[in-house]
C-alpha atoms as a PDB file:
ATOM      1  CA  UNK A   1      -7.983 -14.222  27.813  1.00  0.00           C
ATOM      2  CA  UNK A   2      -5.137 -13.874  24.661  1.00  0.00           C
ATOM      3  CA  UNK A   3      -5.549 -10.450  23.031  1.00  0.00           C
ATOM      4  CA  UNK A   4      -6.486 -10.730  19.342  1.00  0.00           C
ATOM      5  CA  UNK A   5      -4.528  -8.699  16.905  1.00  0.00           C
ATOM      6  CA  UNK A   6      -6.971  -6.403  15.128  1.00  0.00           C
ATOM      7  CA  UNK A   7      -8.072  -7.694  11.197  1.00  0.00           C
ATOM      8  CA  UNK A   8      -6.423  -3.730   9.956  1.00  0.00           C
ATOM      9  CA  UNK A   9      -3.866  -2.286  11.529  1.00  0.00           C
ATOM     10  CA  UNK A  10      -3.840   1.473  12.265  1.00  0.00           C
ATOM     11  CA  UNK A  11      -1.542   2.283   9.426  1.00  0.00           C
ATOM     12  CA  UNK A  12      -3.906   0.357   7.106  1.00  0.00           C
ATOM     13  CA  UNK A  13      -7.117   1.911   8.425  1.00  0.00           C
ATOM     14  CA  UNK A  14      -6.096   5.393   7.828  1.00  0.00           C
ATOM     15  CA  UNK A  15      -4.987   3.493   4.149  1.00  0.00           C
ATOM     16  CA  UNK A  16      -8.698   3.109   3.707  1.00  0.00           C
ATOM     17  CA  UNK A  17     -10.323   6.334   5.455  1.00  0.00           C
ATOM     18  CA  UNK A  18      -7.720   8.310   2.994  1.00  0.00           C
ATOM     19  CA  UNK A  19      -8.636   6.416  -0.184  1.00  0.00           C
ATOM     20  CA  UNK A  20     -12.351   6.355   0.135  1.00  0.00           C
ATOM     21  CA  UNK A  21     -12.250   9.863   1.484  1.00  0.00           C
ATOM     22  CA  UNK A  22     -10.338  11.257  -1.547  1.00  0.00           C
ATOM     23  CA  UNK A  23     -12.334   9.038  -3.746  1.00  0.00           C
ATOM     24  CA  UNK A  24     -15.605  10.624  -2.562  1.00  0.00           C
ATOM     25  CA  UNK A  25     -13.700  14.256  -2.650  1.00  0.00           C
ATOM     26  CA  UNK A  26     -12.627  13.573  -6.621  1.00  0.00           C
ATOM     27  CA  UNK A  27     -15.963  12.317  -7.212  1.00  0.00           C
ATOM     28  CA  UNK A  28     -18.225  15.021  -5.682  1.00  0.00           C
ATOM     29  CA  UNK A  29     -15.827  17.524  -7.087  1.00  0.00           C
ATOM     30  CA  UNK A  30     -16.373  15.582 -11.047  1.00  0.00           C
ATOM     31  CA  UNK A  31     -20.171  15.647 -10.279  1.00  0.00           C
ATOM     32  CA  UNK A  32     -20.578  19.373  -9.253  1.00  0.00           C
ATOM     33  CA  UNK A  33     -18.141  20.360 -12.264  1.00  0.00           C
ATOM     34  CA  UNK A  34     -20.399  18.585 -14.755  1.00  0.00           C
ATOM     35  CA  UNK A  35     -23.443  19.907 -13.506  1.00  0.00           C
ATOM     36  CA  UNK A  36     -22.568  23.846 -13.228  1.00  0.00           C
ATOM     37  CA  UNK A  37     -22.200  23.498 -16.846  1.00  0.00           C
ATOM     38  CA  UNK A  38     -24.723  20.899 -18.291  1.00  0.00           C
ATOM     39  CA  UNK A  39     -21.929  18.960 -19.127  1.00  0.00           C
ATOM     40  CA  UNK A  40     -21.169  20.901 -21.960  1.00  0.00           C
ATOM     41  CA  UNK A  41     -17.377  20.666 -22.755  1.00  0.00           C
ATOM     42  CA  UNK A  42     -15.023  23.473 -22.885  1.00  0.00           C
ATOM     43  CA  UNK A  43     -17.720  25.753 -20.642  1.00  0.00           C
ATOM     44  CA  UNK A  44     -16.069  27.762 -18.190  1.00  0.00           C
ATOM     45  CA  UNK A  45     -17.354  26.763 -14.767  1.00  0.00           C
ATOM     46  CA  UNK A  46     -15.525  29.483 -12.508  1.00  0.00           C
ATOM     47  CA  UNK A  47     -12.855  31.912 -12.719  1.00  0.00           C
ATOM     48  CA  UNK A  48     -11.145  31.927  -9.466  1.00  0.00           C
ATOM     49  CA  UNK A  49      -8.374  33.931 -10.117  1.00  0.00           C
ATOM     50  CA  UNK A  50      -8.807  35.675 -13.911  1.00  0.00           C
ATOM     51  CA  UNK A  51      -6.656  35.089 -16.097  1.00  0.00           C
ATOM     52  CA  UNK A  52      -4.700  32.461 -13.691  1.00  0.00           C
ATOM     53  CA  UNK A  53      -6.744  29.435 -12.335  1.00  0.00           C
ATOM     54  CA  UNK A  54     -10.005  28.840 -13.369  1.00  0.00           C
ATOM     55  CA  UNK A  55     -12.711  26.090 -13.363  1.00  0.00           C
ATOM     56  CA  UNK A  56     -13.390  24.928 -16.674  1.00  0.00           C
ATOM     57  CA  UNK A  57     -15.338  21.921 -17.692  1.00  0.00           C
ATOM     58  CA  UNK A  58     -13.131  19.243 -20.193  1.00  0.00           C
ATOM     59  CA  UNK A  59     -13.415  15.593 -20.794  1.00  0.00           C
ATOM     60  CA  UNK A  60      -9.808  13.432 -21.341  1.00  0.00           C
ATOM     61  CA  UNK A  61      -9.826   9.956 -23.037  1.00  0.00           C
ATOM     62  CA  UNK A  62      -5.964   9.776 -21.797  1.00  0.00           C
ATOM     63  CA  UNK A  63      -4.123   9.748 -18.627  1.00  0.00           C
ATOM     64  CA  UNK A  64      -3.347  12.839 -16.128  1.00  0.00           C
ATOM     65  CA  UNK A  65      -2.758  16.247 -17.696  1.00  0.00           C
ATOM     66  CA  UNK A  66      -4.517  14.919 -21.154  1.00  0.00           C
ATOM     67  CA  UNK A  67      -1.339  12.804 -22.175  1.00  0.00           C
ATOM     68  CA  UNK A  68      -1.957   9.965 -24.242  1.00  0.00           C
ATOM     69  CA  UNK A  69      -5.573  10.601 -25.559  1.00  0.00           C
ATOM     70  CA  UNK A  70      -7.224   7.364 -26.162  1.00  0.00           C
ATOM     71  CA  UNK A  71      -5.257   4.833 -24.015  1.00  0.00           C
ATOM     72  CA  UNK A  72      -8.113   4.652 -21.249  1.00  0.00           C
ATOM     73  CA  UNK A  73      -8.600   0.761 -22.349  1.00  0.00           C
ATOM     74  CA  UNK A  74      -5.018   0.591 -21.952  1.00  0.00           C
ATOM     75  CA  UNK A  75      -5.309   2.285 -18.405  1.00  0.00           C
ATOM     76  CA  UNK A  76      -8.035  -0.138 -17.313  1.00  0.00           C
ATOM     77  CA  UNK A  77      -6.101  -3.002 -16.003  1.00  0.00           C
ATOM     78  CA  UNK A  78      -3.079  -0.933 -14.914  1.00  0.00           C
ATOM     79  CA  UNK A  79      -5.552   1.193 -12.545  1.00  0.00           C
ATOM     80  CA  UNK A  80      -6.802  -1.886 -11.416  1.00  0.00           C
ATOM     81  CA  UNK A  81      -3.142  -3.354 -10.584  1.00  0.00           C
ATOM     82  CA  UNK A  82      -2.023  -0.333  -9.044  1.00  0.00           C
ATOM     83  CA  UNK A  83      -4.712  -0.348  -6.578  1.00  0.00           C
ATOM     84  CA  UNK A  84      -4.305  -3.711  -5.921  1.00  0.00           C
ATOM     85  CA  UNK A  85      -0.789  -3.805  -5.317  1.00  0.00           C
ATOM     86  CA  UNK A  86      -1.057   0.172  -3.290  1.00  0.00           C
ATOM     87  CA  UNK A  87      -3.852  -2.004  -1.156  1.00  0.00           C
ATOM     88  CA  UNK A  88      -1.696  -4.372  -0.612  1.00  0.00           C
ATOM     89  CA  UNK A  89       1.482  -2.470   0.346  1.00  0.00           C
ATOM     90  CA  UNK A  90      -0.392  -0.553   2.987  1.00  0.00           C
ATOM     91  CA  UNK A  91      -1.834  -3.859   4.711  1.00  0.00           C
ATOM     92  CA  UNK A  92       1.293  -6.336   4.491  1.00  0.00           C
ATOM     93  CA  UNK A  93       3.508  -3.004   5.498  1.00  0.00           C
ATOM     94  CA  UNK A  94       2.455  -2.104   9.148  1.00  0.00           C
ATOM     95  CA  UNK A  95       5.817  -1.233  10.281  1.00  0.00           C
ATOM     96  CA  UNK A  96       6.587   1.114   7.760  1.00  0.00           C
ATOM     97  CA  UNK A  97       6.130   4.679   8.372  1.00  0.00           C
ATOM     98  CA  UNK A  98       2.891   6.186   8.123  1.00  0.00           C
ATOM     99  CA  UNK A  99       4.073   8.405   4.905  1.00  0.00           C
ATOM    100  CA  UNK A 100       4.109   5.008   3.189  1.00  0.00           C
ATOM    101  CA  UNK A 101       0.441   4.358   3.670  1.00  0.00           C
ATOM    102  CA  UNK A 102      -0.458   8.093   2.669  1.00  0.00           C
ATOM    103  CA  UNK A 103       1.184   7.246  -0.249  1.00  0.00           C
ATOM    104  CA  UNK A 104      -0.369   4.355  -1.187  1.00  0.00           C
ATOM    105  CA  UNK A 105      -3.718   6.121  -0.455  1.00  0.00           C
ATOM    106  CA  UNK A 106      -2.817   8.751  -3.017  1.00  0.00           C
ATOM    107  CA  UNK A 107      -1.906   6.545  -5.720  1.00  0.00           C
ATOM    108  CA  UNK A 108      -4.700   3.869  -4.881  1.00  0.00           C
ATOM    109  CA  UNK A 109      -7.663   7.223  -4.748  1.00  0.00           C
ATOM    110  CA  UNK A 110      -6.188   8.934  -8.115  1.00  0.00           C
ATOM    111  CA  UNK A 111      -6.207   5.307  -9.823  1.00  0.00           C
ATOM    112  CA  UNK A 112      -9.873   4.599  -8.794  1.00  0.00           C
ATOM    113  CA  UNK A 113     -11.410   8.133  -9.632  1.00  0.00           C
ATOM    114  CA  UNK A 114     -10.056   8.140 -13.093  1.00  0.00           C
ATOM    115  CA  UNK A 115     -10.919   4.574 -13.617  1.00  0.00           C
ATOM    116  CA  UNK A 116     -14.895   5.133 -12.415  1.00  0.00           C
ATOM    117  CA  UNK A 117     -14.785   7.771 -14.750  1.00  0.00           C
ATOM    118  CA  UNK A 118     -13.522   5.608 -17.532  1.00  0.00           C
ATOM    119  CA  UNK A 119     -16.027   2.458 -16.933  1.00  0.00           C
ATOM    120  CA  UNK A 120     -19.132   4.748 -16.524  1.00  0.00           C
ATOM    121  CA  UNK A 121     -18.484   7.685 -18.632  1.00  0.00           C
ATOM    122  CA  UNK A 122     -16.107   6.633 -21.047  1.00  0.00           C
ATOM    123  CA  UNK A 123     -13.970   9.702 -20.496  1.00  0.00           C
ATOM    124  CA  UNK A 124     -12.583  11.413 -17.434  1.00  0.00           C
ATOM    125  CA  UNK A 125     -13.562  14.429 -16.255  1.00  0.00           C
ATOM    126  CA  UNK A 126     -11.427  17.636 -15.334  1.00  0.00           C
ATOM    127  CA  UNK A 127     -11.840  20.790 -14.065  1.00  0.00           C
ATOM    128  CA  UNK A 128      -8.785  22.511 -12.794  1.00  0.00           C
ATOM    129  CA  UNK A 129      -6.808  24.648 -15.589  1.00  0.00           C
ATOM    130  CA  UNK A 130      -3.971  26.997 -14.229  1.00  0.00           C
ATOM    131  CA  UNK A 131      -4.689  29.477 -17.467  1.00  0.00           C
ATOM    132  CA  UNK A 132      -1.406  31.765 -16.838  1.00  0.00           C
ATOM    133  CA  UNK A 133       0.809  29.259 -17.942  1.00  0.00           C
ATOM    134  CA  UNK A 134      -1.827  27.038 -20.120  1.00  0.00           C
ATOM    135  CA  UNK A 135      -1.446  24.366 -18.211  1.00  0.00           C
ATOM    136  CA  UNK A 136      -3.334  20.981 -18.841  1.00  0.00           C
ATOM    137  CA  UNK A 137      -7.101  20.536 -17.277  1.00  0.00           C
ATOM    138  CA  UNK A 138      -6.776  18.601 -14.422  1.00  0.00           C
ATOM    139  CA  UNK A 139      -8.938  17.152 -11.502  1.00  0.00           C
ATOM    140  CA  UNK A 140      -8.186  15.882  -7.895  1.00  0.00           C
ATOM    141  CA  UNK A 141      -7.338  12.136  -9.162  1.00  0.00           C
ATOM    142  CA  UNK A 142      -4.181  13.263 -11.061  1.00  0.00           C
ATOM    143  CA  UNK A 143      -3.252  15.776  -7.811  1.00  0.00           C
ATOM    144  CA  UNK A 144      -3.303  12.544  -5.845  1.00  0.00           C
ATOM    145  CA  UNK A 145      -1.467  10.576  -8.733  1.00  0.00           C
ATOM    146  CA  UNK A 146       1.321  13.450  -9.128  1.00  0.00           C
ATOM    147  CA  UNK A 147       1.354  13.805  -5.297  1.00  0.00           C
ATOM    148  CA  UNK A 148       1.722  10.137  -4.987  1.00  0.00           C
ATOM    149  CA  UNK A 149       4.572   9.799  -7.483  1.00  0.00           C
ATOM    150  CA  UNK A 150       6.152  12.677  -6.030  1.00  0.00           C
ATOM    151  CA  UNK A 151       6.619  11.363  -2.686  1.00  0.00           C
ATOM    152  CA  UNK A 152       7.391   7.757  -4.017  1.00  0.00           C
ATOM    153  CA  UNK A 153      10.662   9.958  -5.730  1.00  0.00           C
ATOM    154  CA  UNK A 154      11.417  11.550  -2.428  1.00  0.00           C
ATOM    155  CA  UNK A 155      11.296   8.369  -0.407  1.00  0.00           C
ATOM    156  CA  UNK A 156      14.156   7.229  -2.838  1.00  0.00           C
ATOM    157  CA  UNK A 157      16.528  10.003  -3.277  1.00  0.00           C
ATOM    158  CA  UNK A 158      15.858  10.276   1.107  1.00  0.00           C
ATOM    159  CA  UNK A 159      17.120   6.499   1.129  1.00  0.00           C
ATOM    160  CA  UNK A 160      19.605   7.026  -1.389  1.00  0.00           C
ATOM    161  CA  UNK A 161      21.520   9.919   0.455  1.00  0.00           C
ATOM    162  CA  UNK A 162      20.739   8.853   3.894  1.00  0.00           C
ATOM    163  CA  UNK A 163      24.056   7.166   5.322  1.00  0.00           C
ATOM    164  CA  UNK A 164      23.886   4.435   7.396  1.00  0.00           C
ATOM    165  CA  UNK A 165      25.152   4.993  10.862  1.00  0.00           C
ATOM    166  CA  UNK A 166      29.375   4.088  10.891  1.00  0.00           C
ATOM    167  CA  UNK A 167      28.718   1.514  14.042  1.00  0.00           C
ATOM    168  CA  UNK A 168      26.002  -0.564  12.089  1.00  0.00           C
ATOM    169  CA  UNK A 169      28.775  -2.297  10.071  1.00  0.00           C
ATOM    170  CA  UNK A 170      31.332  -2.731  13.180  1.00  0.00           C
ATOM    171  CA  UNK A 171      28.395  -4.149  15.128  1.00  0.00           C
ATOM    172  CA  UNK A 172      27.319  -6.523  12.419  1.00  0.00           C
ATOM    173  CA  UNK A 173      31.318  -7.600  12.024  1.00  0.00           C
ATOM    174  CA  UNK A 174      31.608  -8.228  15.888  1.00  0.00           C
ATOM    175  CA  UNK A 175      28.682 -10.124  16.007  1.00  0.00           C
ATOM    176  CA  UNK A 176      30.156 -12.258  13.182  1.00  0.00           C
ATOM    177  CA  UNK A 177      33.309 -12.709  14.770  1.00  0.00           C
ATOM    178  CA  UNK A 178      31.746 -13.583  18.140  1.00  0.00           C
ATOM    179  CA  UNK A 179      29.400 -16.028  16.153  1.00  0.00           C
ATOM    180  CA  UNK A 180      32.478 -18.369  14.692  1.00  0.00           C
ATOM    181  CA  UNK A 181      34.205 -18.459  18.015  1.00  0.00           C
ATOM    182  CA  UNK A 182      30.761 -19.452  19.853  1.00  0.00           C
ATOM    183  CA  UNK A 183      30.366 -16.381  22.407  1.00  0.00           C
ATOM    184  CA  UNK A 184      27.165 -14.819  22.567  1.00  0.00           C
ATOM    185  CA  UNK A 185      26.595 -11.608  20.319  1.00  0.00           C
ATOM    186  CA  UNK A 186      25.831  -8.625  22.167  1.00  0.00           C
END
């Protein structure tokens, strides 16, 4: 009997748990926030630490942090890209390391949140505000976006300034030379 290779991979499962998982978590967390208050905007839910982080209920027609109030039609159909393509990373991408896949969870769960938000309240909902410094509402959607993006930068500058191994190139050019005189490369 062959062995069948399994529909997800391992690396794409934990893709899924993650999203869903931190889709639910975003969601739960926008529910509970809207309901200590009565929805009423501006109300201050909790004060966790006075006068430095503190729940407090506010509703963003932009994108993460309150930037670009307004452009949620805008954001509509590049959430729904992002997740596709992050989806589609994580599944076509088994050999990459498992970082990858986090990532793309991230990214894919912070897209989704803020776009449910968008298509059945119009607006998206925050809670988080880090008062010392007046920093802008957030929720967990952007905290996966911004976590997301910030390993996506890592990855980069880590392949940037990692040096390939000095033998990979005199390997490659003995294999070449063995090639054109018909031996066998090692």
């Amino acid at each position: 009997m062959e062995a069948t290779e399994p529909k997800f991979h391992p690396k794409f499962r934990l893709f899924l748990i993650l999203t869903i998982g931190l889709l639910v978590l975003d969601q739960v967390v926008k529910i509970a926030s809207r309901n200590a208050v009565g929805g009423v905007e501006g109300k201050s839910i909790s004060s966790l630490w006075t006068g430095v982080f503190e729940l407090k209920l506010v509703y963003n027609e932009g994108i993460a942090f309150g930037m670009f109030q307004g452009a949620g039609v805008v954001l509509t159909p590049i959430a729904i890209i992002i997740t596709g393509l992050a989806a589609w990373m994580s599944y076509k991408n088994r050999n990459e390391p498992k970082v990858v896949h986090i990532t793309m969870a991230l990214l894919a769960s912070g897209a989704i949140g803020n776009l449910y938000d968008r298509l059945f309240h119009g607006k998206v909902t925050d809670m988080f505000w880090i008062r010392l410094i007046d920093f802008p509402v957030f929720n967990i959607a952007d905290v996966c976006i911004t976590a997301a993006g910030t390993l996506m930068v890592l990855g980069a500058l880590s392949e940037m300034f990692t040096k390939k191994p000095a033998e990979e190139p005199a390997l490659e050019a003995e294999a070449d030379m063995k090639a054109d005189s018909g031996a066998e490369a090692p």
